[in-house]
Protein backbone atom coordinates (compact mmCIF):
# COMPACT_ATOMS: atom_id res chain seq x y z
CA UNK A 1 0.00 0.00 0.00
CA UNK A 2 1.12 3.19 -1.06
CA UNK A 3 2.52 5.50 2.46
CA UNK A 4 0.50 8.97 1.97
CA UNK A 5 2.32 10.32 5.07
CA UNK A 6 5.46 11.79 5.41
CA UNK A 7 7.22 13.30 8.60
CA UNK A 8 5.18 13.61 11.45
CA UNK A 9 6.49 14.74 14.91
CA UNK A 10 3.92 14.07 18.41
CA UNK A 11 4.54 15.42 21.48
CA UNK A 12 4.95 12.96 24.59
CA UNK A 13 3.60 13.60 27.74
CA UNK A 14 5.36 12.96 30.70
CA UNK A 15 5.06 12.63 34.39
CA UNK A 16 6.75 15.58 36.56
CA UNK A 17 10.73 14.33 36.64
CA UNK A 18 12.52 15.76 40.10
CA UNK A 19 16.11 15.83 40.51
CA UNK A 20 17.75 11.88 41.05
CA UNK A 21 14.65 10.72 39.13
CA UNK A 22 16.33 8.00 36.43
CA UNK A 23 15.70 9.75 33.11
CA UNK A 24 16.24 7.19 31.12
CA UNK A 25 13.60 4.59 32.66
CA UNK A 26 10.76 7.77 32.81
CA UNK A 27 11.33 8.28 28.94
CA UNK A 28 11.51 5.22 28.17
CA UNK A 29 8.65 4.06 29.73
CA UNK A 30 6.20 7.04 28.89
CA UNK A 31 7.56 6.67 24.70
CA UNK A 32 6.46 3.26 25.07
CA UNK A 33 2.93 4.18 26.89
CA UNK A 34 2.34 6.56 23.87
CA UNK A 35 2.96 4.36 21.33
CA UNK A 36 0.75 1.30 22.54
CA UNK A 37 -2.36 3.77 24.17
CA UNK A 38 -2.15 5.26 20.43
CA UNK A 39 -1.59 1.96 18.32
CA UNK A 40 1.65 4.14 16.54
CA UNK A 41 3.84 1.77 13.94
CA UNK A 42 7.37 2.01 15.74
CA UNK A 43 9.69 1.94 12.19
CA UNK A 44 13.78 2.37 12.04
CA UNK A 45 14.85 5.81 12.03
CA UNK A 46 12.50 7.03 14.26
CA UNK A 47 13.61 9.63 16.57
CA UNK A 48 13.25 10.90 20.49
CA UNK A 49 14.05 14.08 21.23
CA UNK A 50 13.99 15.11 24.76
CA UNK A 51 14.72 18.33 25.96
CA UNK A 52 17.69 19.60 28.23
CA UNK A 53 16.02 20.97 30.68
CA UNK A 54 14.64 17.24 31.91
CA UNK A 55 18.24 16.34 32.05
CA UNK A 56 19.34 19.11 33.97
CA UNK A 57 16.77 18.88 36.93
CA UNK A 58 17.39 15.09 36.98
CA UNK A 59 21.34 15.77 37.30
CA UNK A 60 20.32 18.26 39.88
CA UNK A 61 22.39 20.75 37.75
CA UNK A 62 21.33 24.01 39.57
CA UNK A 63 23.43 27.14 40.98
CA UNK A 64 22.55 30.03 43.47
CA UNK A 65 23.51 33.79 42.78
CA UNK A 66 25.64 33.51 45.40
CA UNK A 67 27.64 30.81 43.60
CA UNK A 68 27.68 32.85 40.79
CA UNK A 69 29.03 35.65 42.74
CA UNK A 70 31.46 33.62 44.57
CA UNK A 71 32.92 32.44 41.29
CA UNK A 72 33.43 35.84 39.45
CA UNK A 73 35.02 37.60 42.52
CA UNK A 74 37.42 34.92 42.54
CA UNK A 75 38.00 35.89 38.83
CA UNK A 76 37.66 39.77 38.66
CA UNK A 77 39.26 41.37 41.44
CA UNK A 78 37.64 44.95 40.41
CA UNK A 79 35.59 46.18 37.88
CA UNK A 80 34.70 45.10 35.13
CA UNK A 81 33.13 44.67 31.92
CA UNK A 82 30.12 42.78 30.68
CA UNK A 83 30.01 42.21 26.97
CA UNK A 84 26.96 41.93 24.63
CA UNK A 85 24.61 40.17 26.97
CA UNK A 86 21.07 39.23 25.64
CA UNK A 87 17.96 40.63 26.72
CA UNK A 88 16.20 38.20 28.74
CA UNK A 89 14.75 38.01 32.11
CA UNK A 90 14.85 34.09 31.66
CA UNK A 91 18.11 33.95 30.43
CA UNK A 92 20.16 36.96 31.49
CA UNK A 93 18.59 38.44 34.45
CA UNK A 94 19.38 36.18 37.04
CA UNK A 95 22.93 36.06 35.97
CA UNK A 96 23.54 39.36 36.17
CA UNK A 97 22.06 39.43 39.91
CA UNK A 98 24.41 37.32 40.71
CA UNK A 99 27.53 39.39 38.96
CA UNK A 100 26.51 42.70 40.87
CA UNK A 101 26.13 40.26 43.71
CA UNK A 102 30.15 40.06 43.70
CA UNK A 103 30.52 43.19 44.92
CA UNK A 104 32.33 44.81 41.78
CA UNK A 105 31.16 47.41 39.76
CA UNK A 106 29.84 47.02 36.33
CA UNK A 107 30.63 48.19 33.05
CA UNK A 108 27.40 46.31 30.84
CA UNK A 109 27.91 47.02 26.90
CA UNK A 110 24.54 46.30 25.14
CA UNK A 111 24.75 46.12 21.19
CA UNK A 112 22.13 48.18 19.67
CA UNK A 113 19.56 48.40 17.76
CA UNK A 114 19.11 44.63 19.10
CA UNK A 115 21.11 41.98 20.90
CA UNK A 116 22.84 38.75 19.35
CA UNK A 117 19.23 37.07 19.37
CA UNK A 118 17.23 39.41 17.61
CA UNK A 119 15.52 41.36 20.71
CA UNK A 120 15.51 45.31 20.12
CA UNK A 121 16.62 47.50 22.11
CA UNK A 122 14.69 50.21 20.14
CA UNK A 123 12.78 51.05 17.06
CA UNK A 124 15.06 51.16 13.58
CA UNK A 125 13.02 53.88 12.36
CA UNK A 126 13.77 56.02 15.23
CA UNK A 127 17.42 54.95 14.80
CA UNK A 128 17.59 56.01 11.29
CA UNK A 129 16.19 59.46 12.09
CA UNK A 130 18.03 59.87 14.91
CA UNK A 131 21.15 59.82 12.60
CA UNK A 132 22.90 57.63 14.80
CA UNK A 133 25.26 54.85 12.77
CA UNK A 134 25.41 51.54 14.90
CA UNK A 135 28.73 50.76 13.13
CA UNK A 136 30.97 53.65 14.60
CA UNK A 137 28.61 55.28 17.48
CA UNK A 138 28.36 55.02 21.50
CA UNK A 139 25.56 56.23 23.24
CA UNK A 140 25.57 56.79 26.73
CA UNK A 141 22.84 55.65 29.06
CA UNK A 142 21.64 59.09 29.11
CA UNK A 143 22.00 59.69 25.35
CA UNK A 144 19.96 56.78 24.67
CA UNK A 145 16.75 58.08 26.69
CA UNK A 146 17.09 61.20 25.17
CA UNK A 147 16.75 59.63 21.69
CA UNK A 148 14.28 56.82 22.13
CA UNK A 149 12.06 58.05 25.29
CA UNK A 150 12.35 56.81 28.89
CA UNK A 151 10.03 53.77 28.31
CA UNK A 152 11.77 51.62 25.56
CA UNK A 153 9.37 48.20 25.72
CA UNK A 154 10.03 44.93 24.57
CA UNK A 155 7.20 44.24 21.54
CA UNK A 156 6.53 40.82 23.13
CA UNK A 157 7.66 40.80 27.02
CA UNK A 158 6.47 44.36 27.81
CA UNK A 159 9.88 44.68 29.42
CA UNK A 160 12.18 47.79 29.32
CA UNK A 161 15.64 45.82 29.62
CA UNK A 162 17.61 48.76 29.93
CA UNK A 163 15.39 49.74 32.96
CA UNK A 164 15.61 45.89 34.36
CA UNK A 165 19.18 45.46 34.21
CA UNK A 166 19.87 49.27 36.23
CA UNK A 167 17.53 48.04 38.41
CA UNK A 168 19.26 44.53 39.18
CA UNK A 169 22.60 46.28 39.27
CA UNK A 170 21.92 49.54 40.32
CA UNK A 171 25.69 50.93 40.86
CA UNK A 172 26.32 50.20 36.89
CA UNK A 173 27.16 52.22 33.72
CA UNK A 174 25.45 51.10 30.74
CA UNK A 175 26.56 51.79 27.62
CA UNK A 176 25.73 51.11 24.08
CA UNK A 177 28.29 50.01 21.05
CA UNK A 178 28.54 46.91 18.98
CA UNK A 179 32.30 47.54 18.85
CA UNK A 180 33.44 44.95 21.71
CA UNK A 181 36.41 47.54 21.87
CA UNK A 182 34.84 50.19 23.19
CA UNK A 183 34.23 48.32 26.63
CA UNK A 184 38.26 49.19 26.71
CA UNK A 185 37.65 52.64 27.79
CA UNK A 186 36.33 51.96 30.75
CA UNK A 187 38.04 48.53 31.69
CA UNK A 188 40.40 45.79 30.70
CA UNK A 189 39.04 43.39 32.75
CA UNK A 190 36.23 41.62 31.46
CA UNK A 191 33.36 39.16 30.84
CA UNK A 192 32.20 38.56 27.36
CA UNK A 193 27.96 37.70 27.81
CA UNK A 194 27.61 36.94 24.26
CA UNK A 195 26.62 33.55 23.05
CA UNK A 196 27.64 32.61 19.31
CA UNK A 197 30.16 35.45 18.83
CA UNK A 198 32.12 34.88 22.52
CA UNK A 199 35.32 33.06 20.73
CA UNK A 200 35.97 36.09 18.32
CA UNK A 201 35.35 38.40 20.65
CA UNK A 202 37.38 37.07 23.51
CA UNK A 203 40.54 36.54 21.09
CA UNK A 204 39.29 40.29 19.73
CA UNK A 205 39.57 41.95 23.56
CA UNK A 206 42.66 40.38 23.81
CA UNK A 207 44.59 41.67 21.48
CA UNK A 208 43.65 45.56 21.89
CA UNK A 209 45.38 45.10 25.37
CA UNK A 210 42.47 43.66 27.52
CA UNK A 211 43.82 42.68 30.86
CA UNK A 212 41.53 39.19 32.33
CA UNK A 213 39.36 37.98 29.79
CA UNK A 214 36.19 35.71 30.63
CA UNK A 215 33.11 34.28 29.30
CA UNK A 216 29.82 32.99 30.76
CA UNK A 217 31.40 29.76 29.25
CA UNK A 218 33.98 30.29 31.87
CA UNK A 219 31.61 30.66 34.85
CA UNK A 220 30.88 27.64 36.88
CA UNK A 221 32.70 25.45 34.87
CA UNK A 222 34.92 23.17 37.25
CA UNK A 223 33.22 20.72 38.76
CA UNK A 224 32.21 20.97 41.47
CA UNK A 225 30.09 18.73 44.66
CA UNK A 226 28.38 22.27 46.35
CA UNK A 227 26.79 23.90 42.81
CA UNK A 228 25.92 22.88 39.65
CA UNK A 229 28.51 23.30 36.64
CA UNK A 230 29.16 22.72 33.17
CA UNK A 231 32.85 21.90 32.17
CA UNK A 232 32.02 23.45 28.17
CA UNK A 233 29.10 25.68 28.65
CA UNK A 234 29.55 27.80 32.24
CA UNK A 235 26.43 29.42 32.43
CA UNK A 236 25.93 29.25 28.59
CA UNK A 237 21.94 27.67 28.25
CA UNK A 238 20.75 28.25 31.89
CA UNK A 239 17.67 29.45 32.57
CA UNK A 240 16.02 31.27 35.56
CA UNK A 241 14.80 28.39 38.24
CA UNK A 242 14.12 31.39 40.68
CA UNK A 243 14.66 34.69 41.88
CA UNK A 244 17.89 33.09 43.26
CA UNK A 245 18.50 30.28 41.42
CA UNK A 246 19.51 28.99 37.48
CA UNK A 247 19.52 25.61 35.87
CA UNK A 248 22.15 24.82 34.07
CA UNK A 249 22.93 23.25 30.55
CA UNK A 250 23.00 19.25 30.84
CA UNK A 251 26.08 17.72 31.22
CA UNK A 252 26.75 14.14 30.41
CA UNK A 253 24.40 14.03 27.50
CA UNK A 254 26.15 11.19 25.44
CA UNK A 255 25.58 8.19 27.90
CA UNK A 256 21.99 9.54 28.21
CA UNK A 257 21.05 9.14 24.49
CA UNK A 258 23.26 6.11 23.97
CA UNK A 259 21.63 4.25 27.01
CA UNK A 260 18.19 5.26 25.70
CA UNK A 261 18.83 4.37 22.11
CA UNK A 262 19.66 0.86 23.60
CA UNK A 263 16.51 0.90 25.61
CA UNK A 264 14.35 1.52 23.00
CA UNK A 265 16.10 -0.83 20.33
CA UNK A 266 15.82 -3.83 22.03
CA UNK A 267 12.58 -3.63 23.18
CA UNK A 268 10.52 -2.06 19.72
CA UNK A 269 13.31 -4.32 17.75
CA UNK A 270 14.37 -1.54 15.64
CA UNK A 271 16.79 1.33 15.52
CA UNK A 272 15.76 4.43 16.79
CA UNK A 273 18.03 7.52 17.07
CA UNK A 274 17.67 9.68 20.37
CA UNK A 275 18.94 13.45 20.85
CA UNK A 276 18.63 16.26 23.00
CA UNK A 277 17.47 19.48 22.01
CA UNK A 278 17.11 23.07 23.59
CA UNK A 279 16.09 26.19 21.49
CA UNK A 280 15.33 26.04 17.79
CA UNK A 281 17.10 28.08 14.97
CA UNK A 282 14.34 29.93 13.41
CA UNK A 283 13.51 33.61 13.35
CA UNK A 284 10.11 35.60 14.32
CA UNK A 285 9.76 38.09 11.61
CA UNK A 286 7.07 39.97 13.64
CA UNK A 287 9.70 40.26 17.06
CA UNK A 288 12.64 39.53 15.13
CA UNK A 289 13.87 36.89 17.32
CA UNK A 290 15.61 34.08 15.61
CA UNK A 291 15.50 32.32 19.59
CA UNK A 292 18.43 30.15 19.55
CA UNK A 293 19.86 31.57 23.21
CA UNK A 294 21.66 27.94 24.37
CA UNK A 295 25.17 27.09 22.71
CA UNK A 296 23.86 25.10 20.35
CA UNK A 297 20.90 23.40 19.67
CA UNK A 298 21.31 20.00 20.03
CA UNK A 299 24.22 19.16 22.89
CA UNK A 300 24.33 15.68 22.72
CA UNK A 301 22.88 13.04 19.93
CA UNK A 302 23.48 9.64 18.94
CA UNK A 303 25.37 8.54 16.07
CA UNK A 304 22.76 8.18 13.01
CA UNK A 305 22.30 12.02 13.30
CA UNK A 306 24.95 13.52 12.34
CA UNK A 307 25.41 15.40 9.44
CA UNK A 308 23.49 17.52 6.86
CA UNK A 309 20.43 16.14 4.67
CA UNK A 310 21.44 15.22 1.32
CA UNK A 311 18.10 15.88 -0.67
CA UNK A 312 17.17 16.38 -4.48
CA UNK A 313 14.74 19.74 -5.01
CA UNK A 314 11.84 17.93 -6.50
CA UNK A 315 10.47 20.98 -7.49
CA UNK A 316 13.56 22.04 -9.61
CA UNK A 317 13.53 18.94 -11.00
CA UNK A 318 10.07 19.43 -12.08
CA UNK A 319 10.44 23.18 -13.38
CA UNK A 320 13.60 22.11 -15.46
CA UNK A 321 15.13 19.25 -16.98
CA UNK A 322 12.21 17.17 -16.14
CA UNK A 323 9.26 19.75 -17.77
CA UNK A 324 8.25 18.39 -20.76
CA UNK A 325 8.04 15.01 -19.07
CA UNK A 326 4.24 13.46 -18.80
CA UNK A 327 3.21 13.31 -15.34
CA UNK A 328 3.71 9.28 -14.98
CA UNK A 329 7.04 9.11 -16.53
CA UNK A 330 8.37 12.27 -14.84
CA UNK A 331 7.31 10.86 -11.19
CA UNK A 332 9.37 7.47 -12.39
CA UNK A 333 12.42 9.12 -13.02
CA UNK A 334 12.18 11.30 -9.44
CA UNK A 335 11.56 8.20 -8.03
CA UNK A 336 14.70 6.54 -9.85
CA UNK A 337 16.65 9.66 -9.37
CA UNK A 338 15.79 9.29 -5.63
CA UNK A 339 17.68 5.97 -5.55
CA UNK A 340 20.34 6.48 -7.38
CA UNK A 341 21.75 10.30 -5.60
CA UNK A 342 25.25 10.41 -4.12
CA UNK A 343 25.14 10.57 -0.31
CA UNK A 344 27.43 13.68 -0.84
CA UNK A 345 25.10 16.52 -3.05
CA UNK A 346 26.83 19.75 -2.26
CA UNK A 347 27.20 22.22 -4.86
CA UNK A 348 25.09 20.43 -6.95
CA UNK A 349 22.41 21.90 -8.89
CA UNK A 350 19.47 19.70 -8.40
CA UNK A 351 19.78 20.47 -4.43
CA UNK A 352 18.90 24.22 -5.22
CA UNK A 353 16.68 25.31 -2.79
CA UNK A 354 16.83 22.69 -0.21
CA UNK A 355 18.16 23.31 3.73
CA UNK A 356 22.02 23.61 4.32
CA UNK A 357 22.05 23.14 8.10
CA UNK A 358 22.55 20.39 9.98
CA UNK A 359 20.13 17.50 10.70
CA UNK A 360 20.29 18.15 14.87
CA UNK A 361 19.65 21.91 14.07
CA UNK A 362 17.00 20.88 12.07
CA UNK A 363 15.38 18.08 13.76
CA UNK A 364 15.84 20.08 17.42
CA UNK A 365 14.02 23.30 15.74
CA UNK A 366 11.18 21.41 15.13
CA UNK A 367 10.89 19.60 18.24
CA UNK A 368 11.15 23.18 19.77
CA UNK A 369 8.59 24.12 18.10
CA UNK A 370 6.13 20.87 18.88
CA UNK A 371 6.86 20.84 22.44
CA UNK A 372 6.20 25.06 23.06
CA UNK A 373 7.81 26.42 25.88
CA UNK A 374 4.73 26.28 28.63
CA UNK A 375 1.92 24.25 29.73
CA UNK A 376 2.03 21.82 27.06
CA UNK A 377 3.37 18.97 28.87
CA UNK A 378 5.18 17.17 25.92
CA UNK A 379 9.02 17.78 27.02
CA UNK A 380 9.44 14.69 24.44
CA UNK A 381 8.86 14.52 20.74
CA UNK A 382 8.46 11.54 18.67
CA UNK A 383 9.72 12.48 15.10
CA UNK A 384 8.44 9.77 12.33
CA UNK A 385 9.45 9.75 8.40
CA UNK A 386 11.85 12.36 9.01
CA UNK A 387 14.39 10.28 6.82
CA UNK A 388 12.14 9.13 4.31
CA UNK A 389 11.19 10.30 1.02
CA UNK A 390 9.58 10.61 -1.94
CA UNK A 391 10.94 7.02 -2.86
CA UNK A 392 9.55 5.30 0.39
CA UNK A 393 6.02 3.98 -1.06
């Protein structure tokens, strides 16, 4: 029988996981509840996607303020910088309590008009009149109400983040540049908040004469038996678990999806690929935001995922060299074209059009987007057909 489905992806429901809870035996054993109260075909390549923030709270992978603090005054012994940090009471806020908890002063550089995930820190219009060039200005704090109004909100959060982040750290200087140099003027000891740019810009800091040179990948990142840690991340990917409190990125994410992957293999008898996800890559083009505020989107995954797709654009086929095919014949030789591509398609002009990212980035973005980021419940995604195609009847 012909298959007239392709990928689906269904959202798992799970029981409230705690921190010590095995992870491994509560997805295992809610995938298979789902599939037998639902009657769902189990086939090879199949994949789980479960997100970090289950592995976290299982690991117990949590950290106070005060930890924070007590880690960057043993770093900084003075002022200092902070570097492009996002706008994000989830993400950044809590952080930053805990850096003005250290006791130093800071010196926060916000890139403008937006931060390194897409959130504004004011209108582009308004910047454009204002005659203000991002490339080569700096705006004081002052300079920036005086151009943009005293109540600059977020279009989605309602949140003035200039406004939040004075308030958390009331005895700093904020400026505005998206020249990491600039940050120089004031200190040349510093932390670099960014995300995907923090490797450039650290080696960038350091040689224009910057003094200590950190990153939120460097925070809380020895291990450690009082705090949570992450020996790549820091504090790269944690989230707000309180006033006082942020998870952490998952660490050991390898054995988790390997021991899983055996789980499920022996007992559905097939092989299943398992990953963990965080944020998607995908921009808002209402807000802006293209969301992806962990390290990457995917740390850990097993083997069968890795990679890029290697896909033929049926439709270019279709509009070009196959045209003035009729309709039966044409779908014959997609189908036999199917078959017979190279594993390896880049450059190549019948891939014109497809994705060029990579199959975690791909695969997590749309388990992001299935499992929502509130009350849904579904902190694991069953992904079906995602490796077939149109050759798969």
């Amino acid at each position: 029988m012909k298959r007239y489905i392709g990928t689906t992806t269904r959202g798992i429901r799970l029981p409230i996981v705690r921190e010590g809870d095995d992870l491994v035996e509560v997805v295992f054993d809610s995938v298979v509840k789902a599939v037998e109260s639902e009657d769902i075909p189990v086939r090879d390549k199949d994949i789980i996607c479960v997100t970090e923030s289950l592995l976290a709270r299982c690991q117990g992978n949590y950290a106070t303020v005060d930890e924070i603090a007590e880690d960057v005054a043993g770093k900084f012994p003075g002022p200092f910088g902070v570097v492009f940090p996002i706008l994000s009471r989830n993400r950044f806020s809590t952080i930053l309590n805990g850096l003005a908890k250290s006791g130093r002063k800071l010196h926060i550089l916000l890139s403008f008009p937006s931060d390194e995930v897409g959130n504004h820190l004011m209108d582009d219009n308004k910047l454009y009149g204002a005659k203000i060039n991002p490339y080569t200005d700096v705006l004081s704090e002052e300079e920036y109400r005086r151009h943009f109004g005293e109540e600059v909100k977020h279009e989605f959060t309602g949140i003035d983040y200039v406004k939040l982040y004075k308030q958390i750290a009331p005895d700093s200087e904020i400026y505005f540049s998206n020249d990491p140099r600039t940050i120089l003027s004031y200190t040349e000891d510093i932390l670099v908040a960014s995300i995907h740019s923090r490797n450039f810009i650290k080696r960038e800091l350091k040689d224009n004469g910057a003094h200590l040179v950190y990153g939120l990948d460097d925070i809380l990142s020895d291990p450690s038996d009082v705090h949570g840690y992450n020996e790549e991340y820091g504090l790269l990917g944690s989230n707000m678990a309180g006033e006082e409190k942020v998870k952490l990125f998952p660490r050991d994410g390898i054995p988790f999806v390997e021991e899983l992957q055996k789980r499920l293999n022996a007992h559905f008898g097939v092989h299943m690929e398992v990953m963990i996800y965080g944020d998607g890559a995908f921009k808002d083009p209402v807000g802006k935001i293209w969301e992806l505020a962990d390290p990457v989107v995917s740390p850990a995954y097993t083997d069968g995922l890795e990679g890029t797709p290697s896909e033929l654009k049926m439709k270019y086929l279709a509009d070009t060299e196959l045209k003035d095919l009729p309709k039966e014949e044409m779908e014959r030789v997609i189908v036999e074209r199917i078959h017979e591509k190279d594993q390896d398609l880049l450059g190549k002009d019948e891939t014109l059009g497809t994705t060029p990212r990579r199959l975690t980035d791909l695969l997590g973005s749309l388990a992001d987007l299935t499992s929502g980021s509130g009350d849904k419940g579904t902190p694991v995604v069953l992904v079906q057909g995602y490796f077939d195609n149109y050759s798969n009847m």
